[in-house]
Structures are given as C-alpha cells and as structure tokens.
N, C-alpha and C. Protein backbone atom coordinates (compact mmCIF):
# COMPACT_ATOMS: atom_id res chain seq x y z
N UNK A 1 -58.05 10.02 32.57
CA UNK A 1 -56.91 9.18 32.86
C UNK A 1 -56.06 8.95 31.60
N UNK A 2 -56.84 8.95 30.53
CA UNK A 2 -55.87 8.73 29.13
C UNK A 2 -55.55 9.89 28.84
N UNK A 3 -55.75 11.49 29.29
CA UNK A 3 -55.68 12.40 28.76
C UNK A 3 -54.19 12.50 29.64
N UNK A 4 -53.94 12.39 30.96
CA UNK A 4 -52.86 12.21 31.94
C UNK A 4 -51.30 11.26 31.71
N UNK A 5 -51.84 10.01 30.85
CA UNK A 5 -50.93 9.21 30.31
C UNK A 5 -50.67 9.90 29.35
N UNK A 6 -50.90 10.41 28.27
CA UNK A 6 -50.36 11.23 26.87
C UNK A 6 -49.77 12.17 27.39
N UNK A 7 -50.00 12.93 28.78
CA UNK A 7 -49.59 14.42 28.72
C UNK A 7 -47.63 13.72 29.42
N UNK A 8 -47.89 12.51 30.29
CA UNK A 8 -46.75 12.07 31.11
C UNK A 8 -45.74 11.56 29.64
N UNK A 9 -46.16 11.12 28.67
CA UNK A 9 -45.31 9.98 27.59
C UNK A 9 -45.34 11.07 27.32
N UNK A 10 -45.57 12.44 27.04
CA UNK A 10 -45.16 13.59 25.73
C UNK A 10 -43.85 13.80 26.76
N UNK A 11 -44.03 14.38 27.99
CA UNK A 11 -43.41 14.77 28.91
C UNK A 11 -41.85 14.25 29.17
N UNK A 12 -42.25 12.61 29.17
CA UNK A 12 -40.95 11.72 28.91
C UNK A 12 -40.27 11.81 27.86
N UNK A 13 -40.49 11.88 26.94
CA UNK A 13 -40.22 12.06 25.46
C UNK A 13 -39.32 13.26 25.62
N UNK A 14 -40.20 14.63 26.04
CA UNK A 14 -39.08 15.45 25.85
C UNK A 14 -37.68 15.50 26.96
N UNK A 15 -37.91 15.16 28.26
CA UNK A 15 -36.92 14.48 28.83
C UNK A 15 -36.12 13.87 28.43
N UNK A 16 -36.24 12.69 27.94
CA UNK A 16 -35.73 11.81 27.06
C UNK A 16 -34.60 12.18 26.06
N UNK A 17 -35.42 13.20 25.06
CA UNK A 17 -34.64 14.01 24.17
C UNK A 17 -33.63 14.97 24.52
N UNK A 18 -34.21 15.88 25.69
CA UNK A 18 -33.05 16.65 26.75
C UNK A 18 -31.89 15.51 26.61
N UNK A 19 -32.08 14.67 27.60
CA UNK A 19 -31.18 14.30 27.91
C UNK A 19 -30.00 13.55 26.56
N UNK A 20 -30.25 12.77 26.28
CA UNK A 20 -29.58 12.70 24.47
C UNK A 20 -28.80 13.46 23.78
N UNK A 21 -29.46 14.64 24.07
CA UNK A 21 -28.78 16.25 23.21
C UNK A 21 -27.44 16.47 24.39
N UNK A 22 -28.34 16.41 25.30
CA UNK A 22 -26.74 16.97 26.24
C UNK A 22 -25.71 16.26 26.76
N UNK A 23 -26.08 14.75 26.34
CA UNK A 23 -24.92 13.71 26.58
C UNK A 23 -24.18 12.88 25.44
N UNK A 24 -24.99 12.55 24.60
CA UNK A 24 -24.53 11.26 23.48
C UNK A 24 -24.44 12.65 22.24
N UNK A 25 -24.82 13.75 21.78
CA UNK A 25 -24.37 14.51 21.07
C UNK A 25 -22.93 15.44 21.45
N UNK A 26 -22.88 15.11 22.80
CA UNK A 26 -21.58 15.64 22.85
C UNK A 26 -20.47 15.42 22.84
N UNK A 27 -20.24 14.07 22.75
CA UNK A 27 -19.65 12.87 22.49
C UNK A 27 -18.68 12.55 21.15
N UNK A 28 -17.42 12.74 21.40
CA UNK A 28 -16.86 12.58 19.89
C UNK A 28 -17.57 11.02 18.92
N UNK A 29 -17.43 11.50 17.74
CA UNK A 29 -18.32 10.87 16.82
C UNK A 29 -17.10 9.55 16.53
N UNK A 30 -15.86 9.64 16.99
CA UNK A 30 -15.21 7.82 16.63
C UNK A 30 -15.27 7.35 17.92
N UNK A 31 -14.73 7.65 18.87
CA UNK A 31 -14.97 6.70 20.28
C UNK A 31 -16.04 6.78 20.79
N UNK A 32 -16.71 8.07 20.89
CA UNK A 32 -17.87 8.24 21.46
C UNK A 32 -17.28 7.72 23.30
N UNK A 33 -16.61 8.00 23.98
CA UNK A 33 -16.49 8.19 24.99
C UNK A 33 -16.12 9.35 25.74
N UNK A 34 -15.08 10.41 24.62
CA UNK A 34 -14.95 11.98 25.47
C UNK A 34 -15.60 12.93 24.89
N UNK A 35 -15.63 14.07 25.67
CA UNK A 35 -16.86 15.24 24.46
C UNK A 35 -15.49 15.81 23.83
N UNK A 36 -16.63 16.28 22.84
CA UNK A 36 -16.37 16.48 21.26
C UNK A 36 -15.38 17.80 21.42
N UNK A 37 -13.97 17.53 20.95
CA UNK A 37 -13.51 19.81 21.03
C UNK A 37 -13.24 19.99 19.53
N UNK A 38 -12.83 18.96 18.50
CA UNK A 38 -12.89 19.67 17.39
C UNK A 38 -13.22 19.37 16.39
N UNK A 39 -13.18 20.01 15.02
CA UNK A 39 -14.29 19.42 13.73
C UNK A 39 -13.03 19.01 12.60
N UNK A 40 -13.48 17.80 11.93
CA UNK A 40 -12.68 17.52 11.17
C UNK A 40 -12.77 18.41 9.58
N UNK A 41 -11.78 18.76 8.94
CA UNK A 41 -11.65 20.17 8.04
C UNK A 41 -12.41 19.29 6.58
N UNK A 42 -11.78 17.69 6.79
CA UNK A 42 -12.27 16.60 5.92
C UNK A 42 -13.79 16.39 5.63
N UNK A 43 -13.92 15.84 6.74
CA UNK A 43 -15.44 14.96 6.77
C UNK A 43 -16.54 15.61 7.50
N UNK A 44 -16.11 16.64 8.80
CA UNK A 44 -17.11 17.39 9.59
C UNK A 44 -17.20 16.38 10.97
N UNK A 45 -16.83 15.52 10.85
CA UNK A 45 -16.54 14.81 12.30
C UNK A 45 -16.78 15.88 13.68
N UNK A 46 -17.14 15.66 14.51
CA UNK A 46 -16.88 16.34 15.70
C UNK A 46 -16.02 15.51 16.75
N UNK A 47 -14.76 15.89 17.16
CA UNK A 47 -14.05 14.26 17.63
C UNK A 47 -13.57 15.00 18.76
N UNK A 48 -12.97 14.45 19.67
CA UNK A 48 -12.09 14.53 21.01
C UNK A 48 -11.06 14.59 20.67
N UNK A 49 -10.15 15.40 21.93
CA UNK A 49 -8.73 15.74 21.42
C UNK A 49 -8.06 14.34 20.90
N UNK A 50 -8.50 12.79 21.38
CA UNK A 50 -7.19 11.56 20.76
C UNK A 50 -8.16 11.32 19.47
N UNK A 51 -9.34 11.81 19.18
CA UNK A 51 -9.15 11.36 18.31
C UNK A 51 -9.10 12.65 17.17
N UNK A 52 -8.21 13.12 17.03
CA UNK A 52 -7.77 14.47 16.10
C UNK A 52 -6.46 14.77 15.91
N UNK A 53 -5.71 14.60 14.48
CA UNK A 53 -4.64 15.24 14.25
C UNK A 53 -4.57 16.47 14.31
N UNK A 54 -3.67 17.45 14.96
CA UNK A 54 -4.21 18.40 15.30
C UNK A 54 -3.40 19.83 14.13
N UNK A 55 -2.12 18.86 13.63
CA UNK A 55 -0.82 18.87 12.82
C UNK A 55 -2.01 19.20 11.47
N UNK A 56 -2.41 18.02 11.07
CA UNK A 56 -2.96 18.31 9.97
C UNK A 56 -4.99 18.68 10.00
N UNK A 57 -5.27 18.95 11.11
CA UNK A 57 -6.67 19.55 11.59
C UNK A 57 -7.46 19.21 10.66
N UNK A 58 -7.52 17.62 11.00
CA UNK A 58 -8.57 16.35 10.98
C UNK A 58 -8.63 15.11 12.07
N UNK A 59 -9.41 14.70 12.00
CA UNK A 59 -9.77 13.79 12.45
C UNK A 59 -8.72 12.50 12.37
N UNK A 60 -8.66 11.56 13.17
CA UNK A 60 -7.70 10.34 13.29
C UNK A 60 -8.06 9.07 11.90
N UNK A 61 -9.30 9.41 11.49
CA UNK A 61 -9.91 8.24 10.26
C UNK A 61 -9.43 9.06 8.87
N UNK A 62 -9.57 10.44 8.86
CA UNK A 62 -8.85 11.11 7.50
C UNK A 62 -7.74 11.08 7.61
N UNK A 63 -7.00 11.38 8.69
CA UNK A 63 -5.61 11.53 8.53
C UNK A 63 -5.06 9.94 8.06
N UNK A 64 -5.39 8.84 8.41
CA UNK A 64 -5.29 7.32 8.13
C UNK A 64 -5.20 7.16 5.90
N UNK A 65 -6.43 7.99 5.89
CA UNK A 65 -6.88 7.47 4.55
C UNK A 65 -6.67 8.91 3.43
N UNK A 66 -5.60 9.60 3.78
CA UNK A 66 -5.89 10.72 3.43
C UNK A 66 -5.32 10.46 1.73
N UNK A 67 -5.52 11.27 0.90
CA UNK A 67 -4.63 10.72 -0.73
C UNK A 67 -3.64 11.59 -0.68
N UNK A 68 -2.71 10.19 -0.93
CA UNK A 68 -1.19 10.59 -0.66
C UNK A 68 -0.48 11.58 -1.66
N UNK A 69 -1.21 11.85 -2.88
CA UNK A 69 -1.22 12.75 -3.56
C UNK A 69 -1.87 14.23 -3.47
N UNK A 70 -2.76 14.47 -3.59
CA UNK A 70 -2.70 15.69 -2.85
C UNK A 70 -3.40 16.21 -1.27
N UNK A 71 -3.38 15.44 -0.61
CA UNK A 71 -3.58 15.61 0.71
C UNK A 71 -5.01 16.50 1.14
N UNK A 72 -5.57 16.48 0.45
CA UNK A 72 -7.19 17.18 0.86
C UNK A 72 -8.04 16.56 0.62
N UNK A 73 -8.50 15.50 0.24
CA UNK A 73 -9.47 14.67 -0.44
C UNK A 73 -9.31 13.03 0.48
N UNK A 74 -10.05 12.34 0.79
CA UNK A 74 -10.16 11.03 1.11
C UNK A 74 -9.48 9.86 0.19
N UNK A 75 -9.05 9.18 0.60
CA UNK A 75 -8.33 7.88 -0.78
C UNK A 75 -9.56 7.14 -0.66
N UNK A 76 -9.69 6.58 -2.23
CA UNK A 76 -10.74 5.57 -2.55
C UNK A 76 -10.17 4.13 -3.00
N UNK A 77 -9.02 4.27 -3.20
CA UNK A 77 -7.75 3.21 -4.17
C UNK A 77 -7.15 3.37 -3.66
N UNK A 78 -5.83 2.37 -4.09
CA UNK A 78 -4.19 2.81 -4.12
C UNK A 78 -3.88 2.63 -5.37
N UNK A 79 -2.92 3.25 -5.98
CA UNK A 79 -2.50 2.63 -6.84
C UNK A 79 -1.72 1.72 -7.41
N UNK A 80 -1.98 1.04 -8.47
CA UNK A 80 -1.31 -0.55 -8.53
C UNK A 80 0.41 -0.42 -8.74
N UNK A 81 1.01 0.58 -9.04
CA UNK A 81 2.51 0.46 -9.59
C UNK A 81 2.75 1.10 -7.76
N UNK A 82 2.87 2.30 -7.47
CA UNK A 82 3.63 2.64 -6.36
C UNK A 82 2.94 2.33 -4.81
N UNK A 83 1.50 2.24 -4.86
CA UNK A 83 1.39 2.07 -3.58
C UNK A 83 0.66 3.18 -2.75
N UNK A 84 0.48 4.46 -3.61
CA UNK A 84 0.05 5.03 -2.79
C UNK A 84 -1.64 5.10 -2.95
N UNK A 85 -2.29 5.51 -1.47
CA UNK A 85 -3.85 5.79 -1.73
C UNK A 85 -3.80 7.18 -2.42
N UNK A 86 -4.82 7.10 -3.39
CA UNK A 86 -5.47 8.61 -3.89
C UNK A 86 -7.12 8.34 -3.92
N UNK A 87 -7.32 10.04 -3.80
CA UNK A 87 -8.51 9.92 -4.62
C UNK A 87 -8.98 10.21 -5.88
N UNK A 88 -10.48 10.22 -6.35
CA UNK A 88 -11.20 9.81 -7.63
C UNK A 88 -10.14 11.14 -8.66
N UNK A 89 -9.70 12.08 -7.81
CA UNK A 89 -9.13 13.37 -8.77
C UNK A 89 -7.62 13.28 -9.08
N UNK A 90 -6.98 12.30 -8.53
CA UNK A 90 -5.60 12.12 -8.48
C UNK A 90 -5.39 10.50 -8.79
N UNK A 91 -6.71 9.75 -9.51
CA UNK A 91 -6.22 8.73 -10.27
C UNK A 91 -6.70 8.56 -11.42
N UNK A 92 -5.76 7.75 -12.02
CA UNK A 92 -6.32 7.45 -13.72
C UNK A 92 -6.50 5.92 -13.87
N UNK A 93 -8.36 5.52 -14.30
CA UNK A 93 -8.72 3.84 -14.27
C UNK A 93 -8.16 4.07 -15.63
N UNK A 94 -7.17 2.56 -15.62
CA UNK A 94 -6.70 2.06 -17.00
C UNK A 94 -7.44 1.40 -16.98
N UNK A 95 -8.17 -0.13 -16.50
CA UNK A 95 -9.89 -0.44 -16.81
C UNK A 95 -10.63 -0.67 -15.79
N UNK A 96 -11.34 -1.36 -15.27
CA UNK A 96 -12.58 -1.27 -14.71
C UNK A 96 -11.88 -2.13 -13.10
N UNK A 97 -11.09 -2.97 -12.74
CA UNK A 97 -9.80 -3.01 -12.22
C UNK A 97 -9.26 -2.71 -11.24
N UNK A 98 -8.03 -1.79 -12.34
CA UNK A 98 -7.12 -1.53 -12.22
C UNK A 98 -6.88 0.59 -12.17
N UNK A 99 -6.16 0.76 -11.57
CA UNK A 99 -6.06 2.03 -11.04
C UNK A 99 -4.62 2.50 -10.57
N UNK A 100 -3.90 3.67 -11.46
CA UNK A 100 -2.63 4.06 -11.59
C UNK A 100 -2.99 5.91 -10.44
N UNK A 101 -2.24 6.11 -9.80
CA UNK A 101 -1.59 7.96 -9.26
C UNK A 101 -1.82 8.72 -10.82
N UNK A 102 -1.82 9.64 -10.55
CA UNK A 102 -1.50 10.36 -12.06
C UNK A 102 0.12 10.86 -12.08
N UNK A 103 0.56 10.57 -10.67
CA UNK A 103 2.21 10.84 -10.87
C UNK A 103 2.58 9.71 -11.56
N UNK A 104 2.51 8.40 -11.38
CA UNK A 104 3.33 7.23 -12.31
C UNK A 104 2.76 7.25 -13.95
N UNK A 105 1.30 7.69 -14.10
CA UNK A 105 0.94 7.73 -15.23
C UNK A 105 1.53 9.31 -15.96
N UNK A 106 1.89 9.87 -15.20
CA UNK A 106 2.41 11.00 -15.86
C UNK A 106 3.82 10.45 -16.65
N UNK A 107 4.14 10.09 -15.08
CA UNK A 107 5.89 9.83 -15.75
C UNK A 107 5.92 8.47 -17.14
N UNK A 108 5.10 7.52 -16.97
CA UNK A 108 5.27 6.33 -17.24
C UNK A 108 4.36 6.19 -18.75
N UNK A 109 3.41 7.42 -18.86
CA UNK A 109 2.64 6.96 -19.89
C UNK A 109 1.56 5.95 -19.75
N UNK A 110 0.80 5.77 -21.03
CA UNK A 110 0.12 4.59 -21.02
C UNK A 110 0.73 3.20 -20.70
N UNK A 111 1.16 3.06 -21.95
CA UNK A 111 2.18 1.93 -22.66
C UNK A 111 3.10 1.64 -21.01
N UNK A 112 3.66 2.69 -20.63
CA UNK A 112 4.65 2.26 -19.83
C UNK A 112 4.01 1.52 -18.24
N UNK A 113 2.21 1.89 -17.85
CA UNK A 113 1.57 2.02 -16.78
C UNK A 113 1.33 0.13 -17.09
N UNK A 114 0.61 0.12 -18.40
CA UNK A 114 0.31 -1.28 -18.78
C UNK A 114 1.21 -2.53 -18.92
N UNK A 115 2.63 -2.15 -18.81
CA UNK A 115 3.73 -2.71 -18.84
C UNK A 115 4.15 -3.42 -17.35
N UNK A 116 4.04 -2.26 -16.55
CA UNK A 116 4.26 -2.78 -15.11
C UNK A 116 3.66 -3.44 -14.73
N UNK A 117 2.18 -3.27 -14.96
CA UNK A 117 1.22 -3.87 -14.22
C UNK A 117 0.84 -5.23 -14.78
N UNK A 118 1.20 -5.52 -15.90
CA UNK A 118 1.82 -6.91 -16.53
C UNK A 118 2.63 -7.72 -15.95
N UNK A 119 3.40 -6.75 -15.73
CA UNK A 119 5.06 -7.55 -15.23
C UNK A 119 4.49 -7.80 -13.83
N UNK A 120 3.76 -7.20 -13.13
CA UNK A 120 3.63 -7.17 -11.45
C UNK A 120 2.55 -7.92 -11.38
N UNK A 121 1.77 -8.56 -12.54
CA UNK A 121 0.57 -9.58 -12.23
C UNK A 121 1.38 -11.09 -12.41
N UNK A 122 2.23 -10.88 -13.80
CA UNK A 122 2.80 -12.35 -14.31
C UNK A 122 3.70 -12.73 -12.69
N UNK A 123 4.81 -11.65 -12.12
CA UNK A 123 5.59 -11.97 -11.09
C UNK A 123 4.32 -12.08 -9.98
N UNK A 124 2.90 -12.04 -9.60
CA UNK A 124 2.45 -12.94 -8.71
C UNK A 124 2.37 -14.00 -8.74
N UNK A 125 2.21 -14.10 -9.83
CA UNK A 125 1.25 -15.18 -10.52
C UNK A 125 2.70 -16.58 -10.50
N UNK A 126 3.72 -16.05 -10.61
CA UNK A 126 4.91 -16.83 -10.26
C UNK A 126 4.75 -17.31 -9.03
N UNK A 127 4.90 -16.16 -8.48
CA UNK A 127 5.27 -16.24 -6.70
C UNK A 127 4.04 -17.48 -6.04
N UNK A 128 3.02 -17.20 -6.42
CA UNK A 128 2.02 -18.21 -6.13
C UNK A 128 2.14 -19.62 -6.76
N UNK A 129 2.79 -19.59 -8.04
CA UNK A 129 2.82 -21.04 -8.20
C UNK A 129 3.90 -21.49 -7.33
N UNK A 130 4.89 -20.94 -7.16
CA UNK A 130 6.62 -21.69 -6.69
C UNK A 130 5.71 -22.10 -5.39
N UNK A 131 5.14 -21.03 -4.61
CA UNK A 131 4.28 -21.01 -3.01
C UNK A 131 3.43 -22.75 -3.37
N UNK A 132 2.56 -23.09 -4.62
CA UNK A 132 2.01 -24.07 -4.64
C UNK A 132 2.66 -25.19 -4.49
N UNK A 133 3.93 -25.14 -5.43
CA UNK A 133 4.68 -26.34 -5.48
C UNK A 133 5.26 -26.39 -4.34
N UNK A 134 5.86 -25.64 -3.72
CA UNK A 134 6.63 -26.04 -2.42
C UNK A 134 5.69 -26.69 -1.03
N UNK A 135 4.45 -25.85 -1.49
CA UNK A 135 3.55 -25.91 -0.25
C UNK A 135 2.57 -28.11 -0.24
N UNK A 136 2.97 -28.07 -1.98
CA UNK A 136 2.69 -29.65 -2.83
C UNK A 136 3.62 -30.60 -2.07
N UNK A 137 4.72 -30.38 -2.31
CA UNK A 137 6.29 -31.12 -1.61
C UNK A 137 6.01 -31.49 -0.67
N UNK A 138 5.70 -30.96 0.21
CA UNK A 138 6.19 -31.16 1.93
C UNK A 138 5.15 -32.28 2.10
C-alpha cells in the first residue's frame, strides 16, 4: 500500500510538471496572461505581442529604460545636468552621488559638469526654502 502511494505522488508530480511546462511557461514573462511570440534582443524576456516593441525588437520594460545614449544597454541613472537615463558605459560618477552622460561631460568638462550641478543644487535648495516660507505664511 505504501509502495502504491509513492508510485501515485511520483505519478502526480510528473503530471503536475506536464502541465506547468505547457501552460505557465508559455506565458509571456510581464503579464503572464498571453503566450509568449517573441524574445527580447535586451534581457531574453519571452513576451506577447503587447508586451513587445516590435520597432525596436524588445520587450515593453527595455524599451521604457533603455540608455538614451546609446540605445543597447539598460539605464541604471539619469544624469544630473540633462536628464537623460544611461548606462554604467555611457556615464561618468563625478562622486559617489552624483552622475553626468558622457555627452554633457564631454562638452562641459569637469570644471564645467561641477558648476551646474552646484548651480542646480543651490537653485533647489532656494526653491524649497521660498516653498517653506510661503507654505509658513498661510
């Protein structure tokens, strides 16, 4: 009788597993509600046609985060002067921080990267006090 229960739970098991493989693996990997038709060129995703740019043949989460600098790599940052995401190969850490494109640090230099990002901390740092005092007033 225990030899009958092990042979039925192995039995289920591989059932079990059948079934898994041929339903929830086929399944695009962001919604997981339609099967899978294509692979992302990025990450390896297997996704459904909504969720796939098909323009730039990736996935709907790379195409979102892609680095706006050279367009093959994932963004990890943005950078602090223009705004755009890059990744680890298309930015330069001025310190531990803070994080410039290598296009503004190209154009801008050191001196010129450390300048902005001065000017663009002191002008928060404004904007938040005037925001305090007014928000003090009322």
């Amino acid at each position: 009788m225990n030899e009958n229960k092990e042979n039925y739970v192995k039995k289920l098991s591989f059932i079990i597993d059948d079934i898994l493989a041929n339903n929830i693996e086929k399944k695009c990997e962001i919604c997981g509600k339609k099967e899978r038709k294509n692979k992302c060129r990025i990450c390896g995703r297997e996704v459904c046609n909504d969720c796939y740019n098909k323009e730039k043949g990736m996935c709907i989460v790379c195409s979102e985060t892609l680095c706006e600098i050279c367009k093959r790599r994932n963004a990890v940052e943005r950078c602090q002067i223009c705004g755009k995401l890059v990744c680890p190969d298309c930015m330069v850490r001025i310190d531990k921080s803070r994080v410039v494109c290598r296009d503004c640090y190209e154009k801008l230099g050191l001196d010129g990267v450390r300048r902005i990002i001065e000017d663009k901390a002191i002008s928060e740092n404004l904007k938040m006090k005037k925001f305090f005092q007014e928000f003090c007033e009322k």
